[in-house]
C-alpha atoms as a PDB file:
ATOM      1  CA  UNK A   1       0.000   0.000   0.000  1.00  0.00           C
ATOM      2  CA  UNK A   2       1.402   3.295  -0.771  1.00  0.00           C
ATOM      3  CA  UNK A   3       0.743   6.367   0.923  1.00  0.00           C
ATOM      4  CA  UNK A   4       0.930  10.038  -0.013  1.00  0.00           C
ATOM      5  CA  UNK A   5       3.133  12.475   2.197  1.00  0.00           C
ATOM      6  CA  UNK A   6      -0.507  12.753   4.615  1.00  0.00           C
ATOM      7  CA  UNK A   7      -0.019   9.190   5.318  1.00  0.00           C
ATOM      8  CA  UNK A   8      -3.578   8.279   3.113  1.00  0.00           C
ATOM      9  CA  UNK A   9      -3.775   5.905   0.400  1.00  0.00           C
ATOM     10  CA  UNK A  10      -2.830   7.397  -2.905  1.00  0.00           C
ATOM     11  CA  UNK A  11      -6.308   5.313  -4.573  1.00  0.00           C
ATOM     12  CA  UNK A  12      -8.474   6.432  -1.479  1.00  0.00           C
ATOM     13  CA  UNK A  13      -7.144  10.131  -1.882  1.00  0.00           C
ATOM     14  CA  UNK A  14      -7.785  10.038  -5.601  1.00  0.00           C
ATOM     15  CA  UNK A  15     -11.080   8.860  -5.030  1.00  0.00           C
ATOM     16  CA  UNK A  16     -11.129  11.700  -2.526  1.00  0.00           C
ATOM     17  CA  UNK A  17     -10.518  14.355  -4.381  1.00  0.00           C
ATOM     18  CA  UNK A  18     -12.356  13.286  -7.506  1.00  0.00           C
ATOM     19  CA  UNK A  19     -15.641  13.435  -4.951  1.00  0.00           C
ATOM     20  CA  UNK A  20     -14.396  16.625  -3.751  1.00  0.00           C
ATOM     21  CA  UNK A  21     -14.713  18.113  -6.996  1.00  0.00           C
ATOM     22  CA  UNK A  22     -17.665  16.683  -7.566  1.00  0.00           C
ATOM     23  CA  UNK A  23     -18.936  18.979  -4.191  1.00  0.00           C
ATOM     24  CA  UNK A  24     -17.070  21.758  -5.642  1.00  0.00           C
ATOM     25  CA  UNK A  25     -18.479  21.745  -8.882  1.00  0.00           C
ATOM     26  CA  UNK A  26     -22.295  21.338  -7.062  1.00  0.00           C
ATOM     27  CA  UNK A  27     -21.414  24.131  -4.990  1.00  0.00           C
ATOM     28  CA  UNK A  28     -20.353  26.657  -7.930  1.00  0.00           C
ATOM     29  CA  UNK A  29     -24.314  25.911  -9.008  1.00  0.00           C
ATOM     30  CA  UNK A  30     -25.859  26.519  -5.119  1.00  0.00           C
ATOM     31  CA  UNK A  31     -23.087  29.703  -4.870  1.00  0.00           C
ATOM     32  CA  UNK A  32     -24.441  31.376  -8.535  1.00  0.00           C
ATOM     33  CA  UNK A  33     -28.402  30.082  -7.751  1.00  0.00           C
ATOM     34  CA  UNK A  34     -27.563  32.026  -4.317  1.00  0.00           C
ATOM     35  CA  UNK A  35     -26.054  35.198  -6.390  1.00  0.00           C
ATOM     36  CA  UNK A  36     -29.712  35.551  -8.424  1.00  0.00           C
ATOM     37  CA  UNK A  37     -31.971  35.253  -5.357  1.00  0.00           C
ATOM     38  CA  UNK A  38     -30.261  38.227  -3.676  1.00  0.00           C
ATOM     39  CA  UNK A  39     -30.316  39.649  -6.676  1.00  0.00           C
ATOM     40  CA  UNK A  40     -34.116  39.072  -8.014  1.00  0.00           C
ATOM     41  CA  UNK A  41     -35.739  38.465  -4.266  1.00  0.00           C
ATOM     42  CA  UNK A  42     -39.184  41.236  -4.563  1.00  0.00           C
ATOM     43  CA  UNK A  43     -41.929  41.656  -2.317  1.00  0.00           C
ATOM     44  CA  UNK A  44     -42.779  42.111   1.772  1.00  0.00           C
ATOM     45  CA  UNK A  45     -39.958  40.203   2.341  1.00  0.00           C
ATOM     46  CA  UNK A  46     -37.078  41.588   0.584  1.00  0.00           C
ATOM     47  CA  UNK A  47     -35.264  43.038   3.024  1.00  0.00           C
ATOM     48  CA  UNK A  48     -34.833  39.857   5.251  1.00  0.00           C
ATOM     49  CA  UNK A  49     -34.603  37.599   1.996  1.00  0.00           C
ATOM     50  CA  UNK A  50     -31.577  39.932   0.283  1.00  0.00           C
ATOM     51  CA  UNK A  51     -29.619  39.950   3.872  1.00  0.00           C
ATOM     52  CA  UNK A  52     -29.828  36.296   4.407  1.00  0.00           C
ATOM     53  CA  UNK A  53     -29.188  34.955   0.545  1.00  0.00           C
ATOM     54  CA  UNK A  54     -25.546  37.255   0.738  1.00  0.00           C
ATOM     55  CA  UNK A  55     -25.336  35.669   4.467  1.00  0.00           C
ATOM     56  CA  UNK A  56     -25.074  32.199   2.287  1.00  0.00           C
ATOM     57  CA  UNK A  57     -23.760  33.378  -0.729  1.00  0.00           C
ATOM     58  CA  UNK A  58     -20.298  34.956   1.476  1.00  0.00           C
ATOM     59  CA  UNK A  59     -20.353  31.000   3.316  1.00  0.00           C
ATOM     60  CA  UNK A  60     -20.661  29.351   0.325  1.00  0.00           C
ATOM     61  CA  UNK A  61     -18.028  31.667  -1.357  1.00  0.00           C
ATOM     62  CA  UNK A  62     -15.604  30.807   1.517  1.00  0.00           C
ATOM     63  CA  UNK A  63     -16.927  26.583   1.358  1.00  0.00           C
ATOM     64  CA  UNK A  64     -15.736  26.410  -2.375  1.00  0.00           C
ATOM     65  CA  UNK A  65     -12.560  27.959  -0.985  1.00  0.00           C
ATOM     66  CA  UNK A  66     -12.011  25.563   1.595  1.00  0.00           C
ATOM     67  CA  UNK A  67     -13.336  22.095  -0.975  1.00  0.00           C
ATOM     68  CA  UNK A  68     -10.457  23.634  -3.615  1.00  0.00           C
ATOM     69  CA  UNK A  69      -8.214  23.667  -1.254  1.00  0.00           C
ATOM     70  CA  UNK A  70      -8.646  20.354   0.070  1.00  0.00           C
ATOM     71  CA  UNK A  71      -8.096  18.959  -3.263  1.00  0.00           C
ATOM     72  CA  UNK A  72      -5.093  20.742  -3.771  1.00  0.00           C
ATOM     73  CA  UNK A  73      -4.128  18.967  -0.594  1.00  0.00           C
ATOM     74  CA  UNK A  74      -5.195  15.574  -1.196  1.00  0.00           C
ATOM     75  CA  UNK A  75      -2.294  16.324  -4.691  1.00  0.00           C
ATOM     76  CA  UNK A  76      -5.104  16.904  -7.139  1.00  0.00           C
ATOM     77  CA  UNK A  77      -6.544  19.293  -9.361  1.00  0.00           C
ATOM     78  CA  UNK A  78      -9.925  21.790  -8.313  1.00  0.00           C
ATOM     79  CA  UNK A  79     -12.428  22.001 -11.031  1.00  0.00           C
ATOM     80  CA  UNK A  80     -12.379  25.194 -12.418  1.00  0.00           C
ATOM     81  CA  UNK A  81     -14.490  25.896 -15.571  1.00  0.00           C
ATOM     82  CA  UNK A  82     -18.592  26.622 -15.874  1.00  0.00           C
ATOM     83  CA  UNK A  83     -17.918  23.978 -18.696  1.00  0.00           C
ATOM     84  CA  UNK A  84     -16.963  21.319 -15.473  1.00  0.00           C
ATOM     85  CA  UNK A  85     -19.494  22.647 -13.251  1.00  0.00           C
ATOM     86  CA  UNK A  86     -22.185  22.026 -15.017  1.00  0.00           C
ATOM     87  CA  UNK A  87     -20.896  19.139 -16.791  1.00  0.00           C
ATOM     88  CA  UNK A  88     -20.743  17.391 -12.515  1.00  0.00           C
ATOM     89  CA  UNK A  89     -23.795  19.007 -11.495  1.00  0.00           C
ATOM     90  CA  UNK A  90     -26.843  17.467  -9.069  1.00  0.00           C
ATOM     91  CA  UNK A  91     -28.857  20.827  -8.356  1.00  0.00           C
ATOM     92  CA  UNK A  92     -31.376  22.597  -9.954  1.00  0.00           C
ATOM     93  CA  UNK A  93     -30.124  25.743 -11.728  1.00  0.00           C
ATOM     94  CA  UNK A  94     -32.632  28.498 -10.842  1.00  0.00           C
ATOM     95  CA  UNK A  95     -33.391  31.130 -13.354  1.00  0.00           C
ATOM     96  CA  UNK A  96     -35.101  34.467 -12.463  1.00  0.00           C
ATOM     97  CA  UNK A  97     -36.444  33.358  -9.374  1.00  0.00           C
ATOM     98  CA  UNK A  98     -38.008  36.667  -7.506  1.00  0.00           C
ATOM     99  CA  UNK A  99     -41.126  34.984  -5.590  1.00  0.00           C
ATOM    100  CA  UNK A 100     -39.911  34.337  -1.776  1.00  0.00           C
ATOM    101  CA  UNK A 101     -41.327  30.570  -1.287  1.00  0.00           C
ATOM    102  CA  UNK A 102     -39.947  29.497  -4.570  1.00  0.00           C
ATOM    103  CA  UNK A 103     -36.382  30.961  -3.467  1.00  0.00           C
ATOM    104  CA  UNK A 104     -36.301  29.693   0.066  1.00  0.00           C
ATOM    105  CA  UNK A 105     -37.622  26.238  -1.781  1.00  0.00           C
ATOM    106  CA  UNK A 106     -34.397  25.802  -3.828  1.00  0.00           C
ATOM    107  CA  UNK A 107     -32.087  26.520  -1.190  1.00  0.00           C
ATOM    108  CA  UNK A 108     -33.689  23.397   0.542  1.00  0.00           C
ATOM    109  CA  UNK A 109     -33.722  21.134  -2.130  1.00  0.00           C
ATOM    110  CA  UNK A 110     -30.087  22.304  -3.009  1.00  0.00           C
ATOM    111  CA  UNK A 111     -28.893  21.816   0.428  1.00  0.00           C
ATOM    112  CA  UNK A 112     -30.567  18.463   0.455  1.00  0.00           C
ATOM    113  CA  UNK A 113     -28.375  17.726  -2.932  1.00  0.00           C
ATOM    114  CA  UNK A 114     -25.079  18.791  -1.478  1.00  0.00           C
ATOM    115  CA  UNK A 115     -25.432  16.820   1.759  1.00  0.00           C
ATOM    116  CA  UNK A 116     -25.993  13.407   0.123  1.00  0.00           C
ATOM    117  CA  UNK A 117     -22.805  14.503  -1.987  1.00  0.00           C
ATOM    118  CA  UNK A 118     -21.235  14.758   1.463  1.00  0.00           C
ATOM    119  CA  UNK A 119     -22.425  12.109   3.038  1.00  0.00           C
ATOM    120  CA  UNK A 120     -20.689   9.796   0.502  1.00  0.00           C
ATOM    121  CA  UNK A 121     -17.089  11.669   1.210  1.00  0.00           C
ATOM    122  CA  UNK A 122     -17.666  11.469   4.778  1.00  0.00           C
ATOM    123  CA  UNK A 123     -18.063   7.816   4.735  1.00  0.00           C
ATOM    124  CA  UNK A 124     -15.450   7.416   1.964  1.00  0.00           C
ATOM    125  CA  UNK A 125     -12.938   9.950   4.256  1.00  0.00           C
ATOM    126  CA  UNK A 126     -13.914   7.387   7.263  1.00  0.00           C
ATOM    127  CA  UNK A 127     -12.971   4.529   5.508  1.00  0.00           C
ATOM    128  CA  UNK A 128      -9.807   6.111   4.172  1.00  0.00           C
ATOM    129  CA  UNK A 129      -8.394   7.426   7.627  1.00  0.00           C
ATOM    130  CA  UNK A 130      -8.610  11.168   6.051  1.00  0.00           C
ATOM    131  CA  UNK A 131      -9.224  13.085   8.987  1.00  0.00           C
ATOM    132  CA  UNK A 132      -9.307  16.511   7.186  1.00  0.00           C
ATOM    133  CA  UNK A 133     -11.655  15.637   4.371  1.00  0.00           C
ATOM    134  CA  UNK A 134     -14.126  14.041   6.985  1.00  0.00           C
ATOM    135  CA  UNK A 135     -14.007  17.068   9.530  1.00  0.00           C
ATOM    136  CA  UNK A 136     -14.294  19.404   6.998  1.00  0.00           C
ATOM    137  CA  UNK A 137     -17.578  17.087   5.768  1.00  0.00           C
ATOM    138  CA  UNK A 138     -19.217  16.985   9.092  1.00  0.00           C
ATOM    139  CA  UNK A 139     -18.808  20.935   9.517  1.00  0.00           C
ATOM    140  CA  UNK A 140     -20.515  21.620   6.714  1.00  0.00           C
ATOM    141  CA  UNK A 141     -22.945  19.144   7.133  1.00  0.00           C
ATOM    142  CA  UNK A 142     -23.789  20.239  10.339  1.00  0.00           C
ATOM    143  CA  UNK A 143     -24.452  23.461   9.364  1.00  0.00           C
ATOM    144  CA  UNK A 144     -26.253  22.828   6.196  1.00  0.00           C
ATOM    145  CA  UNK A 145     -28.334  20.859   8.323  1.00  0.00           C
ATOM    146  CA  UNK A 146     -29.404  23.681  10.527  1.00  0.00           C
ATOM    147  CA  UNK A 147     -29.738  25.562   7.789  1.00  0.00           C
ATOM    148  CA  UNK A 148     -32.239  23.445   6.225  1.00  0.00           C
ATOM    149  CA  UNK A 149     -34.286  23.523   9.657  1.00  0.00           C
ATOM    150  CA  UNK A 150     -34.025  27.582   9.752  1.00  0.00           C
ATOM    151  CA  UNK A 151     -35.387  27.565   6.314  1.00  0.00           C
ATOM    152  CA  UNK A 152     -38.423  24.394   6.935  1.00  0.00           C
ATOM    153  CA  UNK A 153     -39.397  26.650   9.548  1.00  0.00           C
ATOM    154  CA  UNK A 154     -39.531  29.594   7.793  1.00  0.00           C
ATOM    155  CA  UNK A 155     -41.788  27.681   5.245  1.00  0.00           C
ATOM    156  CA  UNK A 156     -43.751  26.741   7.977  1.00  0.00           C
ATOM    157  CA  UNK A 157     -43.031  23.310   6.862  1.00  0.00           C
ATOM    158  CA  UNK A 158     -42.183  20.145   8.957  1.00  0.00           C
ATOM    159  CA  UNK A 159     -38.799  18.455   9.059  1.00  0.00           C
END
């Protein structure tokens, strides 16, 4: 078995870092869909709406940072062209989305996306002994998480 200078498997870290793109890629998608709600939010709730959508658009911005990173780390290559992203991508592109339910809607469903993407790393970054990778996974999916509850309850919906 040979290991990288981290001490991981260079297969397991390949495999790694070939998910991790896949996240980054997905994320590119929620970080742009994010970009045209604050943009095209209107109505009652605008002002709330506009605040929180840069609130997720600035984490995501710093997430896709962080993902890159990691796959620099891990000795491979980010993803870095639209033609990539969408070529790797699980999430509903919104288009001129303005209506607040509708906009709130795809942040759920793309959060639900992105955590079953990192669900898979976390188990594969178990099973590999990458520390890093699966820390990194169970931040984000704790938050995510929370912020999928924050945003059920503003629906009014259930869990």
């Amino acid at each position: 078995m040979k290991t990288n200078s981290l001490g991981l498997e260079f297969k397991k870290a390949e495999v790694l870092a070939a998910e991790l793109n896949i996240l980054l890629a997905n994320f590119q998608v929620y970080y742009q869909n994010l970009r045209g709600l604050h943009w095209n939010i209107r109505g009652k709730r605008f002002f709330d709406l506009h605040v929180k959508f840069e609130e997720l658009y600035n984490d995501s911005q710093l997430k896709i940072d962080l993902i890159a990173e990691r796959v620099l780390t891990l000795g491979s290559t980010p993803l870095h062209t639209f033609e990539d992203y969408i070529k790797n991508n699980k999430l509903f592109v919104g288009r001129d989305i303005s209506n607040d339910e509708a906009a709130v809607n795809l942040i759920v469903n793309s959060l639900t996306q992105l955590l079953k993407i990192e669900r898979v790393i976390l188990k594969q970054s178990e099973e590999a002994a990458d520390e890093g990778t699966n820390s990194m996974m169970s931040d984000f999916i704790k938050e995510q998480e929370k912020t999928i509850w924050m945003m059920k309850a503003w629906l009014e919906e259930e869990m």
